[in-house]
C-alpha atoms as a PDB file:
ATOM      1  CA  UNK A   1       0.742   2.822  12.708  1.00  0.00           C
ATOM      2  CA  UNK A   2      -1.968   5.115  12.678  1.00  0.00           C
ATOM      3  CA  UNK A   3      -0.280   8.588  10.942  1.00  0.00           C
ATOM      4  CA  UNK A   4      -1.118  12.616  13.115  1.00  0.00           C
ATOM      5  CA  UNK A   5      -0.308  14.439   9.804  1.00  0.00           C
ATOM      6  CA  UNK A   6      -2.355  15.657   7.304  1.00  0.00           C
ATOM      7  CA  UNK A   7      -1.130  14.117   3.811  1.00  0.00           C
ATOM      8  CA  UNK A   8      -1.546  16.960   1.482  1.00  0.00           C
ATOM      9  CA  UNK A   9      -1.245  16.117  -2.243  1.00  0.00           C
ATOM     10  CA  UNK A  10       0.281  19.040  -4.371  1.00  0.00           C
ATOM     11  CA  UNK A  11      -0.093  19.314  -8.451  1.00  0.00           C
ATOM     12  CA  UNK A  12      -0.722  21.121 -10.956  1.00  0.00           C
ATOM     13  CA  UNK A  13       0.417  20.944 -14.767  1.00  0.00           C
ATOM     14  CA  UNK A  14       3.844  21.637 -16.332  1.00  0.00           C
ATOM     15  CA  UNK A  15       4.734  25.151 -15.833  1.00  0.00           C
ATOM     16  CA  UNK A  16       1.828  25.996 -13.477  1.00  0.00           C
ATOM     17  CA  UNK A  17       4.601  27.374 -10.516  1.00  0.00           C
ATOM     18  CA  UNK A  18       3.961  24.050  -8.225  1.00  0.00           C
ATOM     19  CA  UNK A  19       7.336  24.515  -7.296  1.00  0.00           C
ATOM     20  CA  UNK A  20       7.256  27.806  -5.702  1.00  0.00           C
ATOM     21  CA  UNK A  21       3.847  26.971  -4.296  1.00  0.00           C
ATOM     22  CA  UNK A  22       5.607  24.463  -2.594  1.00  0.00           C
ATOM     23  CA  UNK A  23       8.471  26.213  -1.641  1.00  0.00           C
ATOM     24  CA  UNK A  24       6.065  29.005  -0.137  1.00  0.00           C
ATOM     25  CA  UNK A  25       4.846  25.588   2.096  1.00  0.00           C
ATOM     26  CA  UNK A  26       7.535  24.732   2.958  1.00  0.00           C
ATOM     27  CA  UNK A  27       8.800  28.154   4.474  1.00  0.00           C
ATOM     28  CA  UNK A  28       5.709  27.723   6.235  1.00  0.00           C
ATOM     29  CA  UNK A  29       6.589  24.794   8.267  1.00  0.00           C
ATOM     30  CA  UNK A  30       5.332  22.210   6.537  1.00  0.00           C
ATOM     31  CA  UNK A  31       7.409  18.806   5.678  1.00  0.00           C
ATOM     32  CA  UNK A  32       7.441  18.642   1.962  1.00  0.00           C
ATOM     33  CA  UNK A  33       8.244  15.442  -0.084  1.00  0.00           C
ATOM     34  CA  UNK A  34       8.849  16.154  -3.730  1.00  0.00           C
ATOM     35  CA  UNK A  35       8.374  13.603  -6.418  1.00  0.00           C
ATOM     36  CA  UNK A  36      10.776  14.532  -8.438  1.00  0.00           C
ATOM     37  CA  UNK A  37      13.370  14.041  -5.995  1.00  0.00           C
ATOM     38  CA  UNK A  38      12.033  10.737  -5.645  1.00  0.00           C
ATOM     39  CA  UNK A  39      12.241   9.983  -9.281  1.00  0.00           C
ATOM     40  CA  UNK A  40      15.699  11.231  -9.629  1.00  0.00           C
ATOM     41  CA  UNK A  41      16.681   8.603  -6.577  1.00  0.00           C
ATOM     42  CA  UNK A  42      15.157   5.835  -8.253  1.00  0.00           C
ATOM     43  CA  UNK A  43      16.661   6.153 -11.591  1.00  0.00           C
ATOM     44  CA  UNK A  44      20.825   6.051 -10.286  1.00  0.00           C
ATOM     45  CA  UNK A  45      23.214   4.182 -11.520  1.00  0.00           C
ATOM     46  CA  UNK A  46      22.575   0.847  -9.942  1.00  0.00           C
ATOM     47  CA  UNK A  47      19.289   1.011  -9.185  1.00  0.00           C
ATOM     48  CA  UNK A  48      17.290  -1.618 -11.004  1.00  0.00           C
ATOM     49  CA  UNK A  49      14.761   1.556 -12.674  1.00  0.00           C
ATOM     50  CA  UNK A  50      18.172   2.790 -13.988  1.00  0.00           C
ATOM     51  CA  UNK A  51      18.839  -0.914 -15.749  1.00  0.00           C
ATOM     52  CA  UNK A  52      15.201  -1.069 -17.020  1.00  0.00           C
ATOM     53  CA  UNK A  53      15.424   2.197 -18.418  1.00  0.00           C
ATOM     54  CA  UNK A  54      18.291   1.911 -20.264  1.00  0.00           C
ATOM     55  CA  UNK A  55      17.277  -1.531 -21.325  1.00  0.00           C
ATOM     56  CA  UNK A  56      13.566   0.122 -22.634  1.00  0.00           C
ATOM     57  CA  UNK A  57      15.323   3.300 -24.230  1.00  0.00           C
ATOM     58  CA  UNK A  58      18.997   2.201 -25.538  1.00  0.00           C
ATOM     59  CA  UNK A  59      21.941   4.059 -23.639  1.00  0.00           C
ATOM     60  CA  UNK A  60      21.519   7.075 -25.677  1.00  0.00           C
ATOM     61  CA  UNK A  61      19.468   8.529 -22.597  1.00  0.00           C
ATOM     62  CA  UNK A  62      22.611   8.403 -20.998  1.00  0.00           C
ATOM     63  CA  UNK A  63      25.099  11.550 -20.212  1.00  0.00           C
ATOM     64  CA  UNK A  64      28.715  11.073 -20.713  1.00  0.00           C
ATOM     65  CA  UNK A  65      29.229  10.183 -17.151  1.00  0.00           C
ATOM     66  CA  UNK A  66      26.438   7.220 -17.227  1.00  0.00           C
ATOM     67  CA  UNK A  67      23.922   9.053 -15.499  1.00  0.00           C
ATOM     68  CA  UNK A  68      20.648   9.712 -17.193  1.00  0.00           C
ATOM     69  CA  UNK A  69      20.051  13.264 -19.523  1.00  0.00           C
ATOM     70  CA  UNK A  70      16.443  13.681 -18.300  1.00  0.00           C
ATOM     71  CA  UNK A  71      16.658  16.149 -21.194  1.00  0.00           C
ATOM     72  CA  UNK A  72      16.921  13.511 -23.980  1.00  0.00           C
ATOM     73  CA  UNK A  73      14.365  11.040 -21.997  1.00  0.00           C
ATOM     74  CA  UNK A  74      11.816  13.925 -21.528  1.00  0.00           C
ATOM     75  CA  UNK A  75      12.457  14.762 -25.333  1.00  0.00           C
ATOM     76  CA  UNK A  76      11.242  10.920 -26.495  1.00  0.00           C
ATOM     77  CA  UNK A  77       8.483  10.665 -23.823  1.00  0.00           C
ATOM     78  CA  UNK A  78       6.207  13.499 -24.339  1.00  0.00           C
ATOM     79  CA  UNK A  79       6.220  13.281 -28.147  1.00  0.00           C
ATOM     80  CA  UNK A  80       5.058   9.481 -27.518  1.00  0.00           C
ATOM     81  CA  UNK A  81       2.498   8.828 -25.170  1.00  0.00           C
ATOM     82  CA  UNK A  82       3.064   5.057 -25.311  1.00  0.00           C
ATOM     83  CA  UNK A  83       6.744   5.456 -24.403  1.00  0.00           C
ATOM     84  CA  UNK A  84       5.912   8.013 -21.535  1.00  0.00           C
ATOM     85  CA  UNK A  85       3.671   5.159 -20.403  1.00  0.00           C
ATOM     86  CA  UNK A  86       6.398   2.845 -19.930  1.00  0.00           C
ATOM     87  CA  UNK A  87       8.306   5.059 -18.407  1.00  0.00           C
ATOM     88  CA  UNK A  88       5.879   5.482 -15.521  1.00  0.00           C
ATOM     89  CA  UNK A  89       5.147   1.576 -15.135  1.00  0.00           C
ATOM     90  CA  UNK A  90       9.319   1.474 -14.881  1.00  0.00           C
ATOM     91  CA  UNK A  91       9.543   4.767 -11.885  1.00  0.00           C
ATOM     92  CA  UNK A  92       6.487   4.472  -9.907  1.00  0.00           C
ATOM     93  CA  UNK A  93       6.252   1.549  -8.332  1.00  0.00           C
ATOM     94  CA  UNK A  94       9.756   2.464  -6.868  1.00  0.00           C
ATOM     95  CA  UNK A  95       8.540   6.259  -6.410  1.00  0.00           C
ATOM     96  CA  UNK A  96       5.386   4.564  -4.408  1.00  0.00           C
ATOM     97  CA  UNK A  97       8.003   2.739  -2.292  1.00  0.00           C
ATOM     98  CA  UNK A  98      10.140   5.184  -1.192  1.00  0.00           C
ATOM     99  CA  UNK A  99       7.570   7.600  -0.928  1.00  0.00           C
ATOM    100  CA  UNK A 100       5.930   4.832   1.859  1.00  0.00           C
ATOM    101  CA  UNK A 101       9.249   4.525   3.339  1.00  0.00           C
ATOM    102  CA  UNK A 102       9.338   8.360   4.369  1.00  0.00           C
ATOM    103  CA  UNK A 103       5.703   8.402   5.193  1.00  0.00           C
ATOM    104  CA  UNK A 104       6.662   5.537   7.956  1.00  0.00           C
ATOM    105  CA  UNK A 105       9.445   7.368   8.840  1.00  0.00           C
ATOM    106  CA  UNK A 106       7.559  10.231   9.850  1.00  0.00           C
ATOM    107  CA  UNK A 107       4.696   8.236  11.535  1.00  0.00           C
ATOM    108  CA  UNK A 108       7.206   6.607  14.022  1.00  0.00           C
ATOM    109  CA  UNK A 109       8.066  10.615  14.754  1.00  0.00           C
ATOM    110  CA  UNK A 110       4.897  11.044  15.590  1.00  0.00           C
ATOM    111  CA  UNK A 111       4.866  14.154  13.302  1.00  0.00           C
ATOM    112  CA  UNK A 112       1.752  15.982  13.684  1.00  0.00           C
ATOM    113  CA  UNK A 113       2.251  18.816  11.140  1.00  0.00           C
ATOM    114  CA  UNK A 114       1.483  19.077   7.444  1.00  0.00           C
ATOM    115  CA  UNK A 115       3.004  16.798   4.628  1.00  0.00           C
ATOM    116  CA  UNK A 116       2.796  18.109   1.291  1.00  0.00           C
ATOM    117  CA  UNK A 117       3.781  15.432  -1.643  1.00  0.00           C
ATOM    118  CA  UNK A 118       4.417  17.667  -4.568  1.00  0.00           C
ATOM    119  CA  UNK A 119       3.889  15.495  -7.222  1.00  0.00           C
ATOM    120  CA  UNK A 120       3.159  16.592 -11.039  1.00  0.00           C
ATOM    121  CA  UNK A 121       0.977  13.353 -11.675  1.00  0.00           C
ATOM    122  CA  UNK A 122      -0.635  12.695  -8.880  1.00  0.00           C
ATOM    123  CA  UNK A 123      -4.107  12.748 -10.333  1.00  0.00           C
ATOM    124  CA  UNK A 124      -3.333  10.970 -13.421  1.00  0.00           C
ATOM    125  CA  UNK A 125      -1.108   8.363 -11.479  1.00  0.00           C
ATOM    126  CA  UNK A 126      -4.342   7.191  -9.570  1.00  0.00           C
ATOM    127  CA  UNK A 127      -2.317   8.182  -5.821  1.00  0.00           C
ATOM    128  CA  UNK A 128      -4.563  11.233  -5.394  1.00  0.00           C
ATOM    129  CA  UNK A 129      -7.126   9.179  -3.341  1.00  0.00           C
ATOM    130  CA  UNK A 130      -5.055   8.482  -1.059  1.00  0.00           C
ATOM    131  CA  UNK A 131      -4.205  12.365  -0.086  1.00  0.00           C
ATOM    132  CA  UNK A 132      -5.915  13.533   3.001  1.00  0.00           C
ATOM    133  CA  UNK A 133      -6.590  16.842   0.911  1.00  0.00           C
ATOM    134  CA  UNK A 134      -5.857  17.917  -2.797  1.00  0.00           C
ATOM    135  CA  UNK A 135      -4.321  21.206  -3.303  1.00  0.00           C
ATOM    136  CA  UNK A 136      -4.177  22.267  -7.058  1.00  0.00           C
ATOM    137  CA  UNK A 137      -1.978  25.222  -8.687  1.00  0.00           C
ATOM    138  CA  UNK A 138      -3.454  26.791 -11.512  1.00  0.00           C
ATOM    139  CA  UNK A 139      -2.665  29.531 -13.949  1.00  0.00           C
ATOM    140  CA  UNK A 140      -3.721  31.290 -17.507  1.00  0.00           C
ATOM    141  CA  UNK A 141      -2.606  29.142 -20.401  1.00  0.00           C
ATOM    142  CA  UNK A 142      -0.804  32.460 -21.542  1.00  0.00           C
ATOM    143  CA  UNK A 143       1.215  32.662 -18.737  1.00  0.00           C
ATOM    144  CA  UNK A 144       1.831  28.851 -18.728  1.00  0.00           C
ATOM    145  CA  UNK A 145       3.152  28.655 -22.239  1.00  0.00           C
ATOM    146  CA  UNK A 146       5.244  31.775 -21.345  1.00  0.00           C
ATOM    147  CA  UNK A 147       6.817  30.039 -18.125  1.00  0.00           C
ATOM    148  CA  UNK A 148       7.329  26.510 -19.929  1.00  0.00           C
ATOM    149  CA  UNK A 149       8.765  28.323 -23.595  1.00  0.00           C
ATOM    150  CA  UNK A 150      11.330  30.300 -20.646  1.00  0.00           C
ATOM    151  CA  UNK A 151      12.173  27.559 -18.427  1.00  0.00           C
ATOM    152  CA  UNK A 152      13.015  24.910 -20.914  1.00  0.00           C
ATOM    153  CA  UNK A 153      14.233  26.507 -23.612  1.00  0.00           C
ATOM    154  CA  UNK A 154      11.809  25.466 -25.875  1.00  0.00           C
ATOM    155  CA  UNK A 155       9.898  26.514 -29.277  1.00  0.00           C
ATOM    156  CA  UNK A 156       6.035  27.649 -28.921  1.00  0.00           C
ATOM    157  CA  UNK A 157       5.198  24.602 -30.578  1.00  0.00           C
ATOM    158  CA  UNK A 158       7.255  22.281 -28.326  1.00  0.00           C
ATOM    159  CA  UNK A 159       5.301  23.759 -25.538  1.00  0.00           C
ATOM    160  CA  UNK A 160       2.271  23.124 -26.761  1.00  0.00           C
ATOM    161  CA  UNK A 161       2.772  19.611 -27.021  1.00  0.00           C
ATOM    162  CA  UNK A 162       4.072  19.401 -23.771  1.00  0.00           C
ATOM    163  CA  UNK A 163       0.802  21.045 -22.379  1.00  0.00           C
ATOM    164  CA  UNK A 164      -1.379  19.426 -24.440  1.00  0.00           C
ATOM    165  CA  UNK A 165       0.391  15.870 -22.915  1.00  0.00           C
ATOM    166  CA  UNK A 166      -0.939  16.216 -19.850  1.00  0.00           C
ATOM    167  CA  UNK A 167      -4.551  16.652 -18.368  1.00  0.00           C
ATOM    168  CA  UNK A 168      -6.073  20.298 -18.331  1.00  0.00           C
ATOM    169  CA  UNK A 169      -5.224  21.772 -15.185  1.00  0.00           C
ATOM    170  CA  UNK A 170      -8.772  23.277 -15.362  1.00  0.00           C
ATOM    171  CA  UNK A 171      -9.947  19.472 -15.308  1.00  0.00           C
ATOM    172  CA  UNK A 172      -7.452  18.967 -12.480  1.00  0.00           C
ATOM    173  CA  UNK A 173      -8.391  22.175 -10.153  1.00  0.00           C
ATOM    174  CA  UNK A 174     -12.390  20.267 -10.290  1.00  0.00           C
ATOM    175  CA  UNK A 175     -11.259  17.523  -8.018  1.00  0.00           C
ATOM    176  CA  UNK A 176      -9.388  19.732  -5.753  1.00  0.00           C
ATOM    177  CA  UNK A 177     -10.155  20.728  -2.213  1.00  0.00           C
ATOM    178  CA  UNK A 178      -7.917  24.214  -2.452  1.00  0.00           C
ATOM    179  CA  UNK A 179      -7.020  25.927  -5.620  1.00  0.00           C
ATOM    180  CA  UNK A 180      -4.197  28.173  -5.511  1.00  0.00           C
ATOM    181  CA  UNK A 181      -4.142  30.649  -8.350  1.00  0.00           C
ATOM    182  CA  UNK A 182      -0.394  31.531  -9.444  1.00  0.00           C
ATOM    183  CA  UNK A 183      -1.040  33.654 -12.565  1.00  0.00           C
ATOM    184  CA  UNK A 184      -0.068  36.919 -10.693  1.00  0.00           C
ATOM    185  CA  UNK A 185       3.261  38.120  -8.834  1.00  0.00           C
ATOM    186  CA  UNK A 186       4.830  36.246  -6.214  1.00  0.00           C
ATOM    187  CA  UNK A 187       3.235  38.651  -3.339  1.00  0.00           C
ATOM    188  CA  UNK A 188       0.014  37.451  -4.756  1.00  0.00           C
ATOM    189  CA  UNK A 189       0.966  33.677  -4.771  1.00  0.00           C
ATOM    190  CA  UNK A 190       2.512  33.774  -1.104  1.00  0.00           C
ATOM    191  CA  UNK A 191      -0.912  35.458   0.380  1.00  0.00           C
ATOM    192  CA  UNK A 192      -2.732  32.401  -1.681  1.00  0.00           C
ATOM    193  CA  UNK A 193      -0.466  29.861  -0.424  1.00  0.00           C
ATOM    194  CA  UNK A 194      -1.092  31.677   3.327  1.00  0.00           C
ATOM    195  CA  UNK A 195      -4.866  31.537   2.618  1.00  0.00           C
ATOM    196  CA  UNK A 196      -4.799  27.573   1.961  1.00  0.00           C
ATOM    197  CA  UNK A 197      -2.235  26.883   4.541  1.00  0.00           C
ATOM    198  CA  UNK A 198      -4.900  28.357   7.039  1.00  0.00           C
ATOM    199  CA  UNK A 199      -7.286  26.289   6.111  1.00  0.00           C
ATOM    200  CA  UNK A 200      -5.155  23.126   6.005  1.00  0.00           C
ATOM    201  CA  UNK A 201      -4.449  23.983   9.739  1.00  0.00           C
ATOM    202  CA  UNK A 202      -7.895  24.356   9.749  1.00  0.00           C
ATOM    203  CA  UNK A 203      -8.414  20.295   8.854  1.00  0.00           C
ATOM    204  CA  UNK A 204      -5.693  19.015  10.690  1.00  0.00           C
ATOM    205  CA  UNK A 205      -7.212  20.854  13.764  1.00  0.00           C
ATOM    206  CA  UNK A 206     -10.547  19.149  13.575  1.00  0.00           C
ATOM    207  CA  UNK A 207      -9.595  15.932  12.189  1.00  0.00           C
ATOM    208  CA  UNK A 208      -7.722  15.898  15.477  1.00  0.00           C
ATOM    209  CA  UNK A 209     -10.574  17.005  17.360  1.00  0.00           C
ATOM    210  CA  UNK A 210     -12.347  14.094  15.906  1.00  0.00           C
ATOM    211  CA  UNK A 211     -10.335  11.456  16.945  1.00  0.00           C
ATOM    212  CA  UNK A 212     -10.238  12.450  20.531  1.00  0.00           C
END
């Protein structure tokens, strides 16, 4: 079925403020589908990531109430980059599905808006190409640092690491097709978000114009 939405891919790096970039979208009117969401789905008790996980990382990943501590599975991941990798061969393929399964759903709705997939590895997970458009949120690795150290709890070197595990968001804003800067105030990130919502409306207009 062929899809009247424009696929938007959303990223950034850790701590970048993707998720009020998307949240700004959202308010907007656009259909957001949030990978984490996805990944939180796909790893409950009974689903077979949730078996494969435990049976990769022990049950000490586990909460008291059998459901996984992202906290402690976070902790082992980043500091290993072999063990994060395992992790993603275990979640995505069952992220890719579902995400599929609510990209059909909104195809036989004959949705014709925006869909923004906020997603933190879309680049690095290889699903960027097949985005209609790439929007990437960027900020000052001062202000990241400060954001990540604040959200998480963590130590300035914990931070680093965690930065430093993923690829450069500078690297990341190259392949882009909107960049949306988030190192000032929220005012200032909700008239960039406004800017690049424009010109999404902008594509979907014309790529509708097209197939007339």
């Amino acid at each position: 079925m062929t899809r009247q939405f424009l696929l938007v891919g959303l990223t950034g790096s850790i701590a970048t403020g993707k998720s009020t970039v998307s949240d700004v979208f959202r308010r907007l009117g656009c259909v957001i589908i949030d990978a984490d969401v996805l990944a939180r789905e796909v790893v409950e008790p009974g689903r077979p990531a949730y078996d494969d996980l435990v049976g990769e990382f022990g049950r000490g990943i586990l909460q008291p109430d059998g459901t996984l501590d992202r906290k402690k599975l976070g902790a082992i991941v980043f500091a290993a980059p072999a063990k994060r990798a395992r992790l993603e061969t275990i979640t995505h393929p069952r992220i890719r599905e579902r995400f599929a399964v609510r990209l059909a759903e909104l195809a036989a709705r004959g949705f014709a808006g925006i869909v923004v997939f906020d997603a933190p590895v879309l680049i690095e997970s290889g699903a960027s190409g097949a985005m209609d458009r790439l929007v990437v949120v960027v900020t000052d690795e001062a202000t990241q640092a400060r954001r990540l150290i604040a959200r998480d709890a963590l130590d300035p070197a914990e931070a680093e690491q965690r930065i430093a595990s993923q690829m450069p968001v500078a690297a990341k804003a190259k392949l882009a097709h909107y960049v949306v800067d988030n190192s000032g105030d929220r005012e200032a990130t909700i008239a960039e978000v406004r800017r690049v919502h424009a010109a999404l409306l902008a594509d979907l207009k014309a790529r509708g114009r097209a197939g007339d």
